[in-house]
PDB file of N, CA and C in Angstrom:
ATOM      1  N   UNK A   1      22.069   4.469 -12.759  1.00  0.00           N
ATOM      2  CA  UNK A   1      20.864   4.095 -13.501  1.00  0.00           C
ATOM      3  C   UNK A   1      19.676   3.930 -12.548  1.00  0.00           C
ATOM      4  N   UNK A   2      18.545   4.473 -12.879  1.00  0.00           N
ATOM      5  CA  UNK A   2      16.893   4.143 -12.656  1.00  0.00           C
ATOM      6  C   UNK A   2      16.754   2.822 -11.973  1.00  0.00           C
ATOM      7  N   UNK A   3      16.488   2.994 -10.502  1.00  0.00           N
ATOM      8  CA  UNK A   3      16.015   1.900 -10.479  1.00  0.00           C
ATOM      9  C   UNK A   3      14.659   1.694 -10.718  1.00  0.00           C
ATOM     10  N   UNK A   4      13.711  -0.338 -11.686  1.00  0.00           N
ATOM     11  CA  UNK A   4      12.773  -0.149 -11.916  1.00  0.00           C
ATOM     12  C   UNK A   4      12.174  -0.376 -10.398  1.00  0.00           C
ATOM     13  N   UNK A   5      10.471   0.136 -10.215  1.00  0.00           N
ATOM     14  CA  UNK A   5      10.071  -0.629  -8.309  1.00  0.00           C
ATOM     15  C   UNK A   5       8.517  -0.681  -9.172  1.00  0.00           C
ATOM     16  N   UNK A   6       8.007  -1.440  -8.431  1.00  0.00           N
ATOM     17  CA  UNK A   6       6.100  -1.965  -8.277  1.00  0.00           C
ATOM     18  C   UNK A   6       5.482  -0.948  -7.589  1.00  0.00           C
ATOM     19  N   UNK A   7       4.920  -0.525  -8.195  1.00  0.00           N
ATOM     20  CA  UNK A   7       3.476   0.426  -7.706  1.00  0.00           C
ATOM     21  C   UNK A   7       2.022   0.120  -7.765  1.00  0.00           C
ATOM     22  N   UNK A   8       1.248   0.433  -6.976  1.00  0.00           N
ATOM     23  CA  UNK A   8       0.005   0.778  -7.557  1.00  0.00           C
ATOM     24  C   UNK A   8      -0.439   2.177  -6.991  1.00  0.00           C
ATOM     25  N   UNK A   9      -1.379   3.170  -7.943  1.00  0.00           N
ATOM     26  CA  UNK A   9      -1.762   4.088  -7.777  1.00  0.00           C
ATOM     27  C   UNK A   9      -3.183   4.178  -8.109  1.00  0.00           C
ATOM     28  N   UNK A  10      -3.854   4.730  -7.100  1.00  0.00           N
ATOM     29  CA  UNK A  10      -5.138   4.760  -6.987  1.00  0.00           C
ATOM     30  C   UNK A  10      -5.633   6.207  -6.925  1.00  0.00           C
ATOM     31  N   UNK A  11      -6.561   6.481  -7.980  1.00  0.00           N
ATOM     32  CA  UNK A  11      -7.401   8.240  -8.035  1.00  0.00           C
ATOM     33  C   UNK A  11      -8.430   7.678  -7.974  1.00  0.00           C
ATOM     34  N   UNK A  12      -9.356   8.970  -7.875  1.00  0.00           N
ATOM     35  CA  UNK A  12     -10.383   9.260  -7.343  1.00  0.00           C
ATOM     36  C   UNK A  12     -10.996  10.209  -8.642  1.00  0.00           C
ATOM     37  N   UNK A  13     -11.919   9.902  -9.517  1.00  0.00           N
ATOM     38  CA  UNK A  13     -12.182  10.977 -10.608  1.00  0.00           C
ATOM     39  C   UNK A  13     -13.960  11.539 -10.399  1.00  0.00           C
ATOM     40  N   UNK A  14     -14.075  12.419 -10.691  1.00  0.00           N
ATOM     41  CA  UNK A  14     -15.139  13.072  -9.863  1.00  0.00           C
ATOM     42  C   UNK A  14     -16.273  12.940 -10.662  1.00  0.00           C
ATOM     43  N   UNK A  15     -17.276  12.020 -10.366  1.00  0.00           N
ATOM     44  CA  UNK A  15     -18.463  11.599 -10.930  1.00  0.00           C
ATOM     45  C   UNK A  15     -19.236  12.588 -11.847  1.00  0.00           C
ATOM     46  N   UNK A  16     -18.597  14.002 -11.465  1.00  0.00           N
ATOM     47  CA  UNK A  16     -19.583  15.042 -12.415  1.00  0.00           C
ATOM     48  C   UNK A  16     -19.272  14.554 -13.847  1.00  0.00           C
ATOM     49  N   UNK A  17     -18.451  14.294 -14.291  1.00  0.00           N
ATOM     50  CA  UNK A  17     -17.888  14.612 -15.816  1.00  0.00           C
ATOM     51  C   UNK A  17     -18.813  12.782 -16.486  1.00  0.00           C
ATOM     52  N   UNK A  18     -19.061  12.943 -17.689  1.00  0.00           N
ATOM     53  CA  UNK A  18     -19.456  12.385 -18.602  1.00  0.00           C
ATOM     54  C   UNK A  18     -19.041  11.102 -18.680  1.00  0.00           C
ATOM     55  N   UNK A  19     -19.415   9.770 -19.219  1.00  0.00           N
ATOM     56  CA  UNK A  19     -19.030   8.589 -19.165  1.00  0.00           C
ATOM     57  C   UNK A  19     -17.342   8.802 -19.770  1.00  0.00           C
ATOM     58  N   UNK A  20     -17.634   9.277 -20.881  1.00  0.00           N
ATOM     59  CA  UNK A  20     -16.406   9.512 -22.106  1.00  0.00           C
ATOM     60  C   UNK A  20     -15.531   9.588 -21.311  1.00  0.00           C
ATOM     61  N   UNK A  21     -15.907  11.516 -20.689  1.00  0.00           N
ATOM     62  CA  UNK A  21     -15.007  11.921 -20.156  1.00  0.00           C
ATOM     63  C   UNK A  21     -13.989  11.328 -18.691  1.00  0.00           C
ATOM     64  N   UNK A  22     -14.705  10.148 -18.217  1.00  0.00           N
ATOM     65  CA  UNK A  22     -13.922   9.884 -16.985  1.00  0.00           C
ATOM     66  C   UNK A  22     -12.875   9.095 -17.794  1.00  0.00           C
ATOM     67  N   UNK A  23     -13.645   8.361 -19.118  1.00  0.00           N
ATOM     68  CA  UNK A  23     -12.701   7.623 -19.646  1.00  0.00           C
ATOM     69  C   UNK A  23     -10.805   7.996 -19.983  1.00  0.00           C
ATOM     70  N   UNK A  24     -11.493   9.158 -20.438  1.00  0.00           N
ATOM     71  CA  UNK A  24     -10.532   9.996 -20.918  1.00  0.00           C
ATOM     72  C   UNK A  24      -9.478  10.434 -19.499  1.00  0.00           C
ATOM     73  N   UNK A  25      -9.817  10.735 -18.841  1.00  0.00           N
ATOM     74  CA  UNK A  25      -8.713  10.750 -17.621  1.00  0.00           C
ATOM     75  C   UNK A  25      -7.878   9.685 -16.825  1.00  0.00           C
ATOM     76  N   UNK A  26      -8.908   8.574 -17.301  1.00  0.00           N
ATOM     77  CA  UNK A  26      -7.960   7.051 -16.888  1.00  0.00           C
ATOM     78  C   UNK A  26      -7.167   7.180 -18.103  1.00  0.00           C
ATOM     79  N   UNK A  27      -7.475   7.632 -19.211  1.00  0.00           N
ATOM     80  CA  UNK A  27      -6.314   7.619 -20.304  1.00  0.00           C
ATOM     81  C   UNK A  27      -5.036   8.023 -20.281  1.00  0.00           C
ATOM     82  N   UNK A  28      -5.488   9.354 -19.654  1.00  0.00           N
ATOM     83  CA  UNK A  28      -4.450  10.600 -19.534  1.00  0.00           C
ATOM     84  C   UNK A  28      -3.334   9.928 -18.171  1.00  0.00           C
ATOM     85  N   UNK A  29      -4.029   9.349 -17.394  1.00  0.00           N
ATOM     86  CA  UNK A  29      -2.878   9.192 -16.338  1.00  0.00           C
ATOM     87  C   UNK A  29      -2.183   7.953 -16.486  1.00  0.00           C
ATOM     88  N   UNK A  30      -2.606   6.689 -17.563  1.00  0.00           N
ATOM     89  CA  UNK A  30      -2.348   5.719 -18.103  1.00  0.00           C
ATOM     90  C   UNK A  30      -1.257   6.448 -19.440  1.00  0.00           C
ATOM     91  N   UNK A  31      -1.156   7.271 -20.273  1.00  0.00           N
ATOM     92  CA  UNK A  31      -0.702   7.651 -20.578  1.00  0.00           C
ATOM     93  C   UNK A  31       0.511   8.227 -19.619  1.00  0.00           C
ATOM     94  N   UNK A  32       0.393   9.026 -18.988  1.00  0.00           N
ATOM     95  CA  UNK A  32       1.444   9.489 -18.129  1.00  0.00           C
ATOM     96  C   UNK A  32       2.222   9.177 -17.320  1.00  0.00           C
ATOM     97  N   UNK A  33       1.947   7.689 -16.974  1.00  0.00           N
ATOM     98  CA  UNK A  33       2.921   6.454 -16.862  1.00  0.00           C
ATOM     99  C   UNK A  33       3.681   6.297 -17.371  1.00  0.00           C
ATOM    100  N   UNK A  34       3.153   6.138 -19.046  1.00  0.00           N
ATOM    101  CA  UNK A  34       4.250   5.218 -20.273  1.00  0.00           C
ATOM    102  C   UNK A  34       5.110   6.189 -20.325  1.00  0.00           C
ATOM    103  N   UNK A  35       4.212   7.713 -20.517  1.00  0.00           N
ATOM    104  CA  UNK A  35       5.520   8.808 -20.586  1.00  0.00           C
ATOM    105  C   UNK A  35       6.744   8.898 -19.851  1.00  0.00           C
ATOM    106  N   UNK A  36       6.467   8.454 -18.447  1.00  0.00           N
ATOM    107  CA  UNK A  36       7.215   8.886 -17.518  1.00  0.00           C
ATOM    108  C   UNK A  36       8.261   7.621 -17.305  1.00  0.00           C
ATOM    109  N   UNK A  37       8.135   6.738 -18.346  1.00  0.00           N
ATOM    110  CA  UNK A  37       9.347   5.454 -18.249  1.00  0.00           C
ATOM    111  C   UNK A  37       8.080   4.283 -17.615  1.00  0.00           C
ATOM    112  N   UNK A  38       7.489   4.471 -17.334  1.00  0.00           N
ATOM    113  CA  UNK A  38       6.706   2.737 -16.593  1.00  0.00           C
ATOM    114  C   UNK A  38       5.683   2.260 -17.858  1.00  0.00           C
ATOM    115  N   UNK A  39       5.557   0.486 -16.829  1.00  0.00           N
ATOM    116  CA  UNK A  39       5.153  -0.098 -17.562  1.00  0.00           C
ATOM    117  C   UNK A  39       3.873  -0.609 -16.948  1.00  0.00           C
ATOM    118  N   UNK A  40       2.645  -0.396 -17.549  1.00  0.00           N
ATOM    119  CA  UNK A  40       1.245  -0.974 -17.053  1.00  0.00           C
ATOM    120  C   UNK A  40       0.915  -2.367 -17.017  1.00  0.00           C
ATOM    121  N   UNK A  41       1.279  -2.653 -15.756  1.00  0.00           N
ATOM    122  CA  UNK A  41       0.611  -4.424 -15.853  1.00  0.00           C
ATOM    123  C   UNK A  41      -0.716  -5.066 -15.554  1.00  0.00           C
ATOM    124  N   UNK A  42      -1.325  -4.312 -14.909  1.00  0.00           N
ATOM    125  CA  UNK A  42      -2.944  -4.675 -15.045  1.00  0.00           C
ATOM    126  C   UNK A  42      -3.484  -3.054 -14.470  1.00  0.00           C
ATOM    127  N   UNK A  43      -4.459  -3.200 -14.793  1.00  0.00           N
ATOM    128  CA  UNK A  43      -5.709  -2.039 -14.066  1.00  0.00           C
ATOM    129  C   UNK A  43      -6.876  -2.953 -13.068  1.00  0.00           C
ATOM    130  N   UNK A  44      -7.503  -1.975 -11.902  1.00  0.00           N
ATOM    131  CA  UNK A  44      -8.586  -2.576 -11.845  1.00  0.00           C
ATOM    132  C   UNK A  44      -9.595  -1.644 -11.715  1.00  0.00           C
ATOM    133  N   UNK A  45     -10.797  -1.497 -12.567  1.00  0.00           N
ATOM    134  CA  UNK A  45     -11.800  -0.334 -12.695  1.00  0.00           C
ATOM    135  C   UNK A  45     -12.522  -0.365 -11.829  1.00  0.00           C
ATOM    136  N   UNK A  46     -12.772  -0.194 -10.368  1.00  0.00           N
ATOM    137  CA  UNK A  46     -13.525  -0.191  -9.165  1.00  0.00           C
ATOM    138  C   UNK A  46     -14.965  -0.005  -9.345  1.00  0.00           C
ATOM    139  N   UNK A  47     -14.961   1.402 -10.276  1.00  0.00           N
ATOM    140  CA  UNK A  47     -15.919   1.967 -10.830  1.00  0.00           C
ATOM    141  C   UNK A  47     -16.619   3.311  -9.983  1.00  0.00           C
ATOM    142  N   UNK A  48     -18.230   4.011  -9.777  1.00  0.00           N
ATOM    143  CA  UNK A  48     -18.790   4.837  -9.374  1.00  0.00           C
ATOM    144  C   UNK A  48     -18.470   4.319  -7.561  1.00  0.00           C
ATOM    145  N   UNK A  49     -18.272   4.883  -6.569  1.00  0.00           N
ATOM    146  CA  UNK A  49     -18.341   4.511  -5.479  1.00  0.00           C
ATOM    147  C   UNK A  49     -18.534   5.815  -4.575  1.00  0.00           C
ATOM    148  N   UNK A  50     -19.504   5.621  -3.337  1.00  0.00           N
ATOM    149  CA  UNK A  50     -19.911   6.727  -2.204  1.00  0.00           C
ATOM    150  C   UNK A  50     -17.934   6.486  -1.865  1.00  0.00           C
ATOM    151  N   UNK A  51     -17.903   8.102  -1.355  1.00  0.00           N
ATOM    152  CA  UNK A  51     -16.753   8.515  -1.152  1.00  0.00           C
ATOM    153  C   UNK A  51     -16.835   8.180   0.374  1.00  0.00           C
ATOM    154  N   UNK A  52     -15.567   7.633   1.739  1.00  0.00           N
ATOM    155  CA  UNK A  52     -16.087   7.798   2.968  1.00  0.00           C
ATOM    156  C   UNK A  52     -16.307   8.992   3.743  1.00  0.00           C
ATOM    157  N   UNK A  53     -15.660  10.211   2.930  1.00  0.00           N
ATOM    158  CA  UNK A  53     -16.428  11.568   2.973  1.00  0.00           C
ATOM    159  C   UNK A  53     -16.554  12.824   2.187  1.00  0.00           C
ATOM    160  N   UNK A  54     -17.021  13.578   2.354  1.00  0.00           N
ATOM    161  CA  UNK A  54     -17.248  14.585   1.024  1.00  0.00           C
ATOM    162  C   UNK A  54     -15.661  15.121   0.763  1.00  0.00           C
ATOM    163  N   UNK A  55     -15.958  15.214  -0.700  1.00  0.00           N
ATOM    164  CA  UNK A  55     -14.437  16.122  -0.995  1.00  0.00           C
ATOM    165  C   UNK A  55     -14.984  17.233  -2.485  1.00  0.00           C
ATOM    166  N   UNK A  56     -14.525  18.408  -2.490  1.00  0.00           N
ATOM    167  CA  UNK A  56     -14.993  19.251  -2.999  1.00  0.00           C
ATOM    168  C   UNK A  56     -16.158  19.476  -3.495  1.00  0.00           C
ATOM    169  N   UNK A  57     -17.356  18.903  -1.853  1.00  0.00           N
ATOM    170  CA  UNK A  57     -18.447  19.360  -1.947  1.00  0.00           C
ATOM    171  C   UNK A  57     -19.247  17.748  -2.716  1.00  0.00           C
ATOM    172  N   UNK A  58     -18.222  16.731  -3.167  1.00  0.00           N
ATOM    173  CA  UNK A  58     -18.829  15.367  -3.721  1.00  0.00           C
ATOM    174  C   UNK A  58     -18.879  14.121  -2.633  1.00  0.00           C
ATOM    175  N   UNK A  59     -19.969  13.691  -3.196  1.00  0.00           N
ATOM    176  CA  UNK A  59     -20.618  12.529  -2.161  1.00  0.00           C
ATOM    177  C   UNK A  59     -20.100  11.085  -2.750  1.00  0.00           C
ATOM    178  N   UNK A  60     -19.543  11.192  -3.912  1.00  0.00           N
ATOM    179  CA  UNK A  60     -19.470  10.098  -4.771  1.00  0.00           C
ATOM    180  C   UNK A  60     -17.953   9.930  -5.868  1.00  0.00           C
ATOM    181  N   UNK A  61     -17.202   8.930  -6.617  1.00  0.00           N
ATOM    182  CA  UNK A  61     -16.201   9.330  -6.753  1.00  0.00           C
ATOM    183  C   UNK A  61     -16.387   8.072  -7.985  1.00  0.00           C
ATOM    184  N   UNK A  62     -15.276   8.408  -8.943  1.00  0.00           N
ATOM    185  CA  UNK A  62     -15.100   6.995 -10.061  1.00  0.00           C
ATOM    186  C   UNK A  62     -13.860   6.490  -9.269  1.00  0.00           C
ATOM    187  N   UNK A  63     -13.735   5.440  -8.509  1.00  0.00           N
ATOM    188  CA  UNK A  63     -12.033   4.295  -8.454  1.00  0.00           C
ATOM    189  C   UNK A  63     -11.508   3.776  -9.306  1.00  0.00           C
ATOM    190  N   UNK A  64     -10.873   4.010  -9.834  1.00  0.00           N
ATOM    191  CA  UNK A  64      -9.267   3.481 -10.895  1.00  0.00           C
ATOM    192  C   UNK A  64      -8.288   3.249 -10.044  1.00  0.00           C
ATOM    193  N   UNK A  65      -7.780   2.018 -10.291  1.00  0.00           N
ATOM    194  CA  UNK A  65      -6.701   1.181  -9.717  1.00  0.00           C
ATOM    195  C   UNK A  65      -5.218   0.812 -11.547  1.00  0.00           C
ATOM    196  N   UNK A  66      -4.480   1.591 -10.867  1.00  0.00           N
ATOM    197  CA  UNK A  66      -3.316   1.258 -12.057  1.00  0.00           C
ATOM    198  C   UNK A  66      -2.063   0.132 -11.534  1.00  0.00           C
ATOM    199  N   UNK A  67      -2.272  -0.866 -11.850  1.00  0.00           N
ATOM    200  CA  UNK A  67      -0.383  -1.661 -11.471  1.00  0.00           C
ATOM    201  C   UNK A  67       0.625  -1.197 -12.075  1.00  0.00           C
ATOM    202  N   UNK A  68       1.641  -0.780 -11.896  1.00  0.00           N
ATOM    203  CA  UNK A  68       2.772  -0.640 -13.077  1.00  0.00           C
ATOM    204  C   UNK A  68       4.050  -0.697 -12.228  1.00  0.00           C
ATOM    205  N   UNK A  69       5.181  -0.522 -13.388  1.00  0.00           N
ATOM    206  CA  UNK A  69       6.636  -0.605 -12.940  1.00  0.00           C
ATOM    207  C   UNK A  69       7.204   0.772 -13.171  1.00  0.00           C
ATOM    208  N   UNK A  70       7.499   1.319 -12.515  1.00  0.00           N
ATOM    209  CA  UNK A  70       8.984   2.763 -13.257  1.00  0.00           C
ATOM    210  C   UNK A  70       9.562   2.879 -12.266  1.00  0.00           C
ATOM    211  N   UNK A  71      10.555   3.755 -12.814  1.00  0.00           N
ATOM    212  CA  UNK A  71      11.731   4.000 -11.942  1.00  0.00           C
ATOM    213  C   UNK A  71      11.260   5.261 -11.216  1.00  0.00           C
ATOM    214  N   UNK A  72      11.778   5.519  -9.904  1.00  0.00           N
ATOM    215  CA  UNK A  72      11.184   5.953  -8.827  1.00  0.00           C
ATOM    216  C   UNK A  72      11.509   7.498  -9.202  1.00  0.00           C
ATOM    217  N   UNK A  73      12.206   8.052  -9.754  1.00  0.00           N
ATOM    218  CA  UNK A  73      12.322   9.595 -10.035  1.00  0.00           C
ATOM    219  C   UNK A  73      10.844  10.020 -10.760  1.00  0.00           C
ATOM    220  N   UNK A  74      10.107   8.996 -10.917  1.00  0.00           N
ATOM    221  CA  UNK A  74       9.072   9.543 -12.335  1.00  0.00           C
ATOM    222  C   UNK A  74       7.745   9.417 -11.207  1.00  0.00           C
ATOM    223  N   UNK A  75       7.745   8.956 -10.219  1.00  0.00           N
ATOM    224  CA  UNK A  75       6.665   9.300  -9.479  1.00  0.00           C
ATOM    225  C   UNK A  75       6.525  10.801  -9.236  1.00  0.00           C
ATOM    226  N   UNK A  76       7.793  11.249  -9.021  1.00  0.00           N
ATOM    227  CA  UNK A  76       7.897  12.831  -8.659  1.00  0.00           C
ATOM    228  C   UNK A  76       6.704  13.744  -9.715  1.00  0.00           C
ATOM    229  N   UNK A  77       7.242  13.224 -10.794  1.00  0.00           N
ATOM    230  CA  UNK A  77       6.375  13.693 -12.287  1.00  0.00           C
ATOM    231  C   UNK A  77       4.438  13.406 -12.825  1.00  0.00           C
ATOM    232  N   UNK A  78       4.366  11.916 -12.346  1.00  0.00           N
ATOM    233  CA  UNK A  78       3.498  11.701 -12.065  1.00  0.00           C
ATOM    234  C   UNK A  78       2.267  12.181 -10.977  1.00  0.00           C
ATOM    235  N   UNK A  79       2.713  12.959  -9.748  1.00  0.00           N
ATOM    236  CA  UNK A  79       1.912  13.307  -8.933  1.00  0.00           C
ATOM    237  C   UNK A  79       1.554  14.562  -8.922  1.00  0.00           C
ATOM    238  N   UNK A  80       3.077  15.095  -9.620  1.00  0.00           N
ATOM    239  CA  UNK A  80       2.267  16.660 -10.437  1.00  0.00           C
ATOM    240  C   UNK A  80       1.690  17.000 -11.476  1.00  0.00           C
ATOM    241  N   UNK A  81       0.930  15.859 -12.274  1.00  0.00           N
ATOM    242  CA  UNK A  81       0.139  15.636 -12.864  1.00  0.00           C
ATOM    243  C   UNK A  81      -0.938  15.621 -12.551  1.00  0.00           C
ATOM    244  N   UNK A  82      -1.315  14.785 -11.264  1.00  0.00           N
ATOM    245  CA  UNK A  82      -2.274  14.084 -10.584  1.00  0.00           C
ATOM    246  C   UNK A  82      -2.920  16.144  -9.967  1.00  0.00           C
ATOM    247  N   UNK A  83      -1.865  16.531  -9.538  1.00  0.00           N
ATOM    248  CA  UNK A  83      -2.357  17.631  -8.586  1.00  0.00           C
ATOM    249  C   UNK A  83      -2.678  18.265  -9.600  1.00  0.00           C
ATOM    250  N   UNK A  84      -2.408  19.472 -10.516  1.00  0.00           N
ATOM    251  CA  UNK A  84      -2.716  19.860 -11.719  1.00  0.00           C
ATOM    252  C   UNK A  84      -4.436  19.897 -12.057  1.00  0.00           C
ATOM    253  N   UNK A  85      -4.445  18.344 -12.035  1.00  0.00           N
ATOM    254  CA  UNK A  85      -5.833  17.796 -12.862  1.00  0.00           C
ATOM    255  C   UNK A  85      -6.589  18.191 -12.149  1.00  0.00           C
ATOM    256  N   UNK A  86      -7.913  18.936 -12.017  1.00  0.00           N
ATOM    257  CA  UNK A  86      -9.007  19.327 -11.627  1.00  0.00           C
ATOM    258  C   UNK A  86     -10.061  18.458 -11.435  1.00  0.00           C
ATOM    259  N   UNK A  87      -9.821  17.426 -11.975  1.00  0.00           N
ATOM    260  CA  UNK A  87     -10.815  16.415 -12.441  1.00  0.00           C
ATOM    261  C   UNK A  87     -10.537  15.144 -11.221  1.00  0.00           C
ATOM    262  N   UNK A  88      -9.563  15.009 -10.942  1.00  0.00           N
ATOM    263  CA  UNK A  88      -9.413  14.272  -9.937  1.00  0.00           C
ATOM    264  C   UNK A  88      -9.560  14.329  -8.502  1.00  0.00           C
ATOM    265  N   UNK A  89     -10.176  14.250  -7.766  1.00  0.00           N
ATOM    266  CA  UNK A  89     -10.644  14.060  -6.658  1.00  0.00           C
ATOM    267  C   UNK A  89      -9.200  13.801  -5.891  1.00  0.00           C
ATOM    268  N   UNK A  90      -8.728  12.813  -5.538  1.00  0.00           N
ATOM    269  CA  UNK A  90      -7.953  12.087  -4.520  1.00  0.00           C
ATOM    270  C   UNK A  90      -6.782  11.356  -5.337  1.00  0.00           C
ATOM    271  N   UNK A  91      -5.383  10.874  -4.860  1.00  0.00           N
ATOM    272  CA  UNK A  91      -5.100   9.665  -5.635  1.00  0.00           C
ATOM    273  C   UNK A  91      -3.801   9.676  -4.789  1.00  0.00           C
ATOM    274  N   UNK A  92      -2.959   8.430  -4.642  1.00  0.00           N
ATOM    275  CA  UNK A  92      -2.377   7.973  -4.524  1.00  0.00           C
ATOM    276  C   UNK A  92      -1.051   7.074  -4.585  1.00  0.00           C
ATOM    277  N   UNK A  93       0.143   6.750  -4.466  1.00  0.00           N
ATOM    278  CA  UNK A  93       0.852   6.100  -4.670  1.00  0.00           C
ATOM    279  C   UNK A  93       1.105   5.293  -3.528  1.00  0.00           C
ATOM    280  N   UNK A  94       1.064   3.609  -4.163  1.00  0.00           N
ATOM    281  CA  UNK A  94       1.869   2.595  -2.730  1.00  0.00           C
ATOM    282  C   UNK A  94       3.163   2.003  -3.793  1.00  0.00           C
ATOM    283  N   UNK A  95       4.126   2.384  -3.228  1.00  0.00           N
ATOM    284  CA  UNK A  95       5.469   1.415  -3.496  1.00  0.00           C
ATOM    285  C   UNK A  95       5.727   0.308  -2.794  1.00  0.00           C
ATOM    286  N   UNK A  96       5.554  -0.907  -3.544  1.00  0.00           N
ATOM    287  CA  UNK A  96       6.085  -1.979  -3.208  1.00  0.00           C
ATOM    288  C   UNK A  96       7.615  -2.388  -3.462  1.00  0.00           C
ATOM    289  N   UNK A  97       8.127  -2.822  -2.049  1.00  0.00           N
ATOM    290  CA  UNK A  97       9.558  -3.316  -1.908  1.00  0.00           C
ATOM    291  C   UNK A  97       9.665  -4.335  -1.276  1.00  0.00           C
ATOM    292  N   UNK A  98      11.008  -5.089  -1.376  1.00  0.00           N
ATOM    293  CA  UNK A  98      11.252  -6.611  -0.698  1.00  0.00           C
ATOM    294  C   UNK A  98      10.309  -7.554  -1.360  1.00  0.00           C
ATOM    295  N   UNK A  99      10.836  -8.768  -1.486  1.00  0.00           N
ATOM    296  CA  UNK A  99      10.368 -10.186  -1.856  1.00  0.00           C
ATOM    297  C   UNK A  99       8.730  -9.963  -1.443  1.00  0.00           C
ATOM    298  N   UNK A 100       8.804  -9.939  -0.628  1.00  0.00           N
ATOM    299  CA  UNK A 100       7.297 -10.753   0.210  1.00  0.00           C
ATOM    300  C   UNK A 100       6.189  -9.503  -0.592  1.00  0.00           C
ATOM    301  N   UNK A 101       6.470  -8.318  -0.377  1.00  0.00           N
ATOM    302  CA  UNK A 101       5.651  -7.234  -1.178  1.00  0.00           C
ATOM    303  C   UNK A 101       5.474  -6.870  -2.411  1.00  0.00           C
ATOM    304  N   UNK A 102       6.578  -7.635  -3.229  1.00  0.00           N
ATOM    305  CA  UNK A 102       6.513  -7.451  -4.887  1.00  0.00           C
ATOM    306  C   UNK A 102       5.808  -9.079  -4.865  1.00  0.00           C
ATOM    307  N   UNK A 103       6.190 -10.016  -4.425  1.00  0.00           N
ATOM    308  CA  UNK A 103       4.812 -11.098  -4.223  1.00  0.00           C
ATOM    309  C   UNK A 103       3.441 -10.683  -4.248  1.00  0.00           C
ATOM    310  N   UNK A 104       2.913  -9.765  -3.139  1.00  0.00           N
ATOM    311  CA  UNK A 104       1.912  -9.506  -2.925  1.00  0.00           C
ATOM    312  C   UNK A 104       1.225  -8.950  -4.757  1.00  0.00           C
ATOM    313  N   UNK A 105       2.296  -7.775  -4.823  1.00  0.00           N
ATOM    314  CA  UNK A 105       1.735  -6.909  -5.746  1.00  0.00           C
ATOM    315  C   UNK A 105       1.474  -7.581  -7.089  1.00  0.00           C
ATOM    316  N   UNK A 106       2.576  -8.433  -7.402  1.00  0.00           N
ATOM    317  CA  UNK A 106       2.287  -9.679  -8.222  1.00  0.00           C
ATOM    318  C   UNK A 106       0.893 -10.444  -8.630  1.00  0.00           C
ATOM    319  N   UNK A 107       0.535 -11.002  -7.185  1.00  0.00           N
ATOM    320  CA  UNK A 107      -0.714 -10.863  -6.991  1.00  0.00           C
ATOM    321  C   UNK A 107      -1.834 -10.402  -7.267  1.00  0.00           C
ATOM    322  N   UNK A 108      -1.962  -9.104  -6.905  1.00  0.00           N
ATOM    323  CA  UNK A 108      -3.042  -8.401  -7.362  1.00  0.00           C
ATOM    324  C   UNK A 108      -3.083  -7.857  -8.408  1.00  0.00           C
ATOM    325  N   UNK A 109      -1.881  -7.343  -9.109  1.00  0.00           N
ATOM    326  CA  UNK A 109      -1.675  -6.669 -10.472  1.00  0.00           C
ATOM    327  C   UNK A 109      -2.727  -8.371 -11.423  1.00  0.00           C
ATOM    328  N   UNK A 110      -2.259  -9.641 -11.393  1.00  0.00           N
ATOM    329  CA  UNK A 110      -2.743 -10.336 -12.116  1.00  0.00           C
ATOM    330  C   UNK A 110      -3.955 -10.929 -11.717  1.00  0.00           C
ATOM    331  N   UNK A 111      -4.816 -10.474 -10.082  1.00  0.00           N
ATOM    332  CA  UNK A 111      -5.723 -10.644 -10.547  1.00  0.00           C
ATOM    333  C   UNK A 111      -6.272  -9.908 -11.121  1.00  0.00           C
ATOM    334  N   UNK A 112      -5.846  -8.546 -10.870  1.00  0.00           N
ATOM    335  CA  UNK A 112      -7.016  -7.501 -11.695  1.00  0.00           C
ATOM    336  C   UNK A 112      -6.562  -7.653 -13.021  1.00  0.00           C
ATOM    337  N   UNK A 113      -5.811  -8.101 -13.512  1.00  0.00           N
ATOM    338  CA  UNK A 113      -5.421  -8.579 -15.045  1.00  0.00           C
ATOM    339  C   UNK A 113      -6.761  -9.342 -15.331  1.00  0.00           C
ATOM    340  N   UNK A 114      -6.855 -10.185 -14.655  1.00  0.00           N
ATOM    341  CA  UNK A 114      -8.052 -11.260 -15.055  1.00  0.00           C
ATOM    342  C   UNK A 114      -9.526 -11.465 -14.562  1.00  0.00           C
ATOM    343  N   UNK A 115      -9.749 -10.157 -14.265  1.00  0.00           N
ATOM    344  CA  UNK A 115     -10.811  -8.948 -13.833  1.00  0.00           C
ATOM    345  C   UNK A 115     -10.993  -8.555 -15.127  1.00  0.00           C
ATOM    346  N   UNK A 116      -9.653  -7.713 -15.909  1.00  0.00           N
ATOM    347  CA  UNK A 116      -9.847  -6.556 -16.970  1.00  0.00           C
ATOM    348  C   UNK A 116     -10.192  -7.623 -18.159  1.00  0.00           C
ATOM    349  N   UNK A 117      -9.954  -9.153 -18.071  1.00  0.00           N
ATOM    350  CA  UNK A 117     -10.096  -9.775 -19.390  1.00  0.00           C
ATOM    351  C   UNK A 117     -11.312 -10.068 -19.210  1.00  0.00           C
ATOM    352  N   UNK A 118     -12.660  -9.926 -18.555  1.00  0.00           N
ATOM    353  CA  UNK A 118     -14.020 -10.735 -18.631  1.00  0.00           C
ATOM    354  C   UNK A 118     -14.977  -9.518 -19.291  1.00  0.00           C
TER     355      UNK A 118
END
């Protein structure tokens, strides 16, 4: 059986596209979580930010921060999603393991919980 582990994953969505539309891609990869077996425990919306250097020609980037739980085969699935998308700039996975690092992540998943509630 699956083991579940703590993540956070961080993209990069490319300032050209429309308010809607960035919306719509935090959807799609928030969606593609639940698909993939995990569970979303907080977000944190960074928002418009200067990139620290150009990437396909962009000076500027949207930050989305996702917390969640799944089992580690579904990252595989998740990042070929991520590559796929045209729309995304950059993104990332950190796996958190051991006590002291699912602490941490604990952490931040609930503050940005209480970030996303104001």
């Amino acid at each position: 059986m699956a083991r579940i582990r703590h993540y956070e994953t961080m993209f990069i969505v490319k300032t050209t596209l429309t308010e809607e539309e960035i919306k719509n891609q935090i959807d799609t990869v928030k969606a593609n979580i639940e698909k993939n077996g995990g569970t979303i425990t907080a977000c944190d919306n960074m928002g418009n930010r200067e990139l620290a250097y150009e990437i396909e020609k962009q000076k500027r980037g949207y930050y989305y921060v996702v917390y969640f739980e799944a089992p580690s085969e579904s990252i595989i699935e998740l990042e070929r999603n991520y590559r796929v998308n045209e729309s995304i700039l950059k993104f990332m996975f950190i796996k958190f393991e051991g006590k002291k690092e699912v602490a941490e992540w604990t952490k931040m998943s609930s503050e940005a919980a209480k970030k996303e509630q104001k």
